[in-house]
Protein backbone atom coordinates (compact mmCIF):
# COMPACT_ATOMS: atom_id res chain seq x y z
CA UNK A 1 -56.99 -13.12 41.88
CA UNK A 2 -53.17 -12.90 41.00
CA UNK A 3 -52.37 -12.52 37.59
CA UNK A 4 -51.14 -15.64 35.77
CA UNK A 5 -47.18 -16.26 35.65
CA UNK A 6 -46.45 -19.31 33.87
CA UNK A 7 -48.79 -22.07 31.82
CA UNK A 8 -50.11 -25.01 33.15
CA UNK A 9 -47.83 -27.86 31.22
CA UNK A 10 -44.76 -25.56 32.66
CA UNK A 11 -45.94 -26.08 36.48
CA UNK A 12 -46.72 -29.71 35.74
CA UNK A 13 -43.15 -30.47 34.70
CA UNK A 14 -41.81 -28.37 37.51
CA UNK A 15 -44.62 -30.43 40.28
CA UNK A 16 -43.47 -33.88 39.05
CA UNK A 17 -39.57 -32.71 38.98
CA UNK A 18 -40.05 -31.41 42.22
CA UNK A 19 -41.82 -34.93 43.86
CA UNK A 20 -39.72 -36.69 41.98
CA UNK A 21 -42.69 -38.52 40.22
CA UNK A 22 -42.78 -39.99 37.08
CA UNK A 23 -45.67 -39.28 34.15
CA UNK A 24 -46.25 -43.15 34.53
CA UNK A 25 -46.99 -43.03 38.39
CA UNK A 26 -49.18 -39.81 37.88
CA UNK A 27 -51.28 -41.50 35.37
CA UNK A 28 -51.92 -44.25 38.06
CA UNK A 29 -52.46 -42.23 40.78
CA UNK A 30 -55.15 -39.53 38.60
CA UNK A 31 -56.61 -42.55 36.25
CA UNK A 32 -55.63 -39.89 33.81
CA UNK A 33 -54.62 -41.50 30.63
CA UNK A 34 -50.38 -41.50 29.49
CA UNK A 35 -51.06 -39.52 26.22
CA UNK A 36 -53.77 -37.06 27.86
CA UNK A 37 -50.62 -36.67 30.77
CA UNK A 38 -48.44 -36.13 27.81
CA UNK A 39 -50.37 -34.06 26.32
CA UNK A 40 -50.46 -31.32 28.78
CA UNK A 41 -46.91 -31.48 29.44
CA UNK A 42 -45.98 -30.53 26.16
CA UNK A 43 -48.65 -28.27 26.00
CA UNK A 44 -50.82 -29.60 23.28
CA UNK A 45 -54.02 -29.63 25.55
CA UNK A 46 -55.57 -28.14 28.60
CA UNK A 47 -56.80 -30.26 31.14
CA UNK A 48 -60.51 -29.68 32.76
CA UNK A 49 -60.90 -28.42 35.71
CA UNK A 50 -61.73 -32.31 37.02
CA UNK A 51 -58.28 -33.26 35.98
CA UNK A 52 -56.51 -30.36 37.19
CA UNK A 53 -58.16 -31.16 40.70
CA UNK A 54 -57.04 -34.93 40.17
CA UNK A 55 -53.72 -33.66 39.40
CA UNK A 56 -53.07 -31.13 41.81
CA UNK A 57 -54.69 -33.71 44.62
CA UNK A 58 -52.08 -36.42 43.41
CA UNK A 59 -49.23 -34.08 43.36
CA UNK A 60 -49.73 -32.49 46.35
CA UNK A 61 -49.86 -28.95 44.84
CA UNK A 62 -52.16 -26.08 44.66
CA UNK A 63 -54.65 -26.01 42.30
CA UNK A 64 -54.14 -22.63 41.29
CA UNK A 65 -50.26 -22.58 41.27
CA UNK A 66 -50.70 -25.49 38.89
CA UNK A 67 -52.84 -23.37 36.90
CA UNK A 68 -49.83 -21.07 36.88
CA UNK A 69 -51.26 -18.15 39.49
CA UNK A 70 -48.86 -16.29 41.45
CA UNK A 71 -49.57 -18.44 44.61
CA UNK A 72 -47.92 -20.82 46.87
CA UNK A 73 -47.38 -24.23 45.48
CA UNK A 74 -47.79 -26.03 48.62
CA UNK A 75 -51.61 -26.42 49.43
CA UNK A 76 -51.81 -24.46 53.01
CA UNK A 77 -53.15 -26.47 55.89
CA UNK A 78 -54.14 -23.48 57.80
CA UNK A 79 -57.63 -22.31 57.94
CA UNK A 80 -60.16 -22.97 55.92
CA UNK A 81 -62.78 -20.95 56.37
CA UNK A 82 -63.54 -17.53 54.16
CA UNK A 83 -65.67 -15.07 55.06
CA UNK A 84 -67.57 -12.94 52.72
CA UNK A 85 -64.89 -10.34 52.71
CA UNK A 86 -62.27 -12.68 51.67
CA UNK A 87 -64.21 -13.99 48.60
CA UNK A 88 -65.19 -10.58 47.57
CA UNK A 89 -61.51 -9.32 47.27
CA UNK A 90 -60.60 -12.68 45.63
CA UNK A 91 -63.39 -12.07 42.63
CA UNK A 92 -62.89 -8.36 42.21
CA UNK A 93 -59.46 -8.93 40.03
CA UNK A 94 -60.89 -12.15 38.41
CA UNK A 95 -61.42 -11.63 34.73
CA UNK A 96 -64.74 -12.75 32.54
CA UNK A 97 -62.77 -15.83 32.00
CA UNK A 98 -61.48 -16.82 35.28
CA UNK A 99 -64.81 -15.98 36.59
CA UNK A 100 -66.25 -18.89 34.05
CA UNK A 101 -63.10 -21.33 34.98
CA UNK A 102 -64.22 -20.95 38.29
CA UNK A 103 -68.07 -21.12 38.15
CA UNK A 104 -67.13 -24.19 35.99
CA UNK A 105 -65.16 -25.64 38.96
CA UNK A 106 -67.53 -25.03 41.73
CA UNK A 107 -70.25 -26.75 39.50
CA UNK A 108 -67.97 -29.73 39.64
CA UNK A 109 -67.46 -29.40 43.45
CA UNK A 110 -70.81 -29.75 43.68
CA UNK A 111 -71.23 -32.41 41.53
CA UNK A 112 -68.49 -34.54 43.16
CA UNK A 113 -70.24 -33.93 46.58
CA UNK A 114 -73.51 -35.30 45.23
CA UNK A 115 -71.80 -38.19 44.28
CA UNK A 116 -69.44 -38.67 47.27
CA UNK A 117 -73.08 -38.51 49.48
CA UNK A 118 -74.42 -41.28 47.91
């Protein structure tokens, strides 16, 4: 995966600037509480991966550009489908700890699915 370029509460002040949305209206649209929002603009806290989804999703942005990857922020519409080939070059440059951010992330995929079904 590309290497990291910037931290989280720096792409989250660039997303809103950018849409032009305010912390207030992001809290609404993520049910993400104003000091939590706060918070990870001025870098006191990480989100979880659940709010980073919620973010992205209400901003419109890539999860992993909001993470602060080397990635396009727009989310790409193209297609979705990976084949095995394309996942195994994405993990190879992952470290421990991205490897655990994103096991983490596809537990709460799964989790949300679960829910969503029933």
């Amino acid at each position: 995966m590309s290497k990291t370029i910037q931290g989280f509460n720096t792409r989250l002040q660039e997303a809103l600037r950018l849409k032009g949305m305010k912390q207030a209206e992001l809290c609404k649209r993520t049910g993400i509480a104003k000091a939590s929002i706060s918070h990870y603009i001025n870098g006191v806290h990480s989100p979880t991966t659940d709010k980073v989804y919620l973010i992205a999703k209400a901003l419109g942005v890539n999860e992993a550009w909001l993470l602060g990857y080397d990635v396009p922020m727009e989310v790409e519409k193209g297609d979705k489908n990976m084949n095995f080939s394309n996942v195994k070059t994405a993990l190879e440059g992952m470290s421990a700890s991205e490897l655990d951010v994103l096991e983490k992330y596809i537990d709460y995929l799964k989790a949300a699915h679960v829910i969503k079904e029933n």
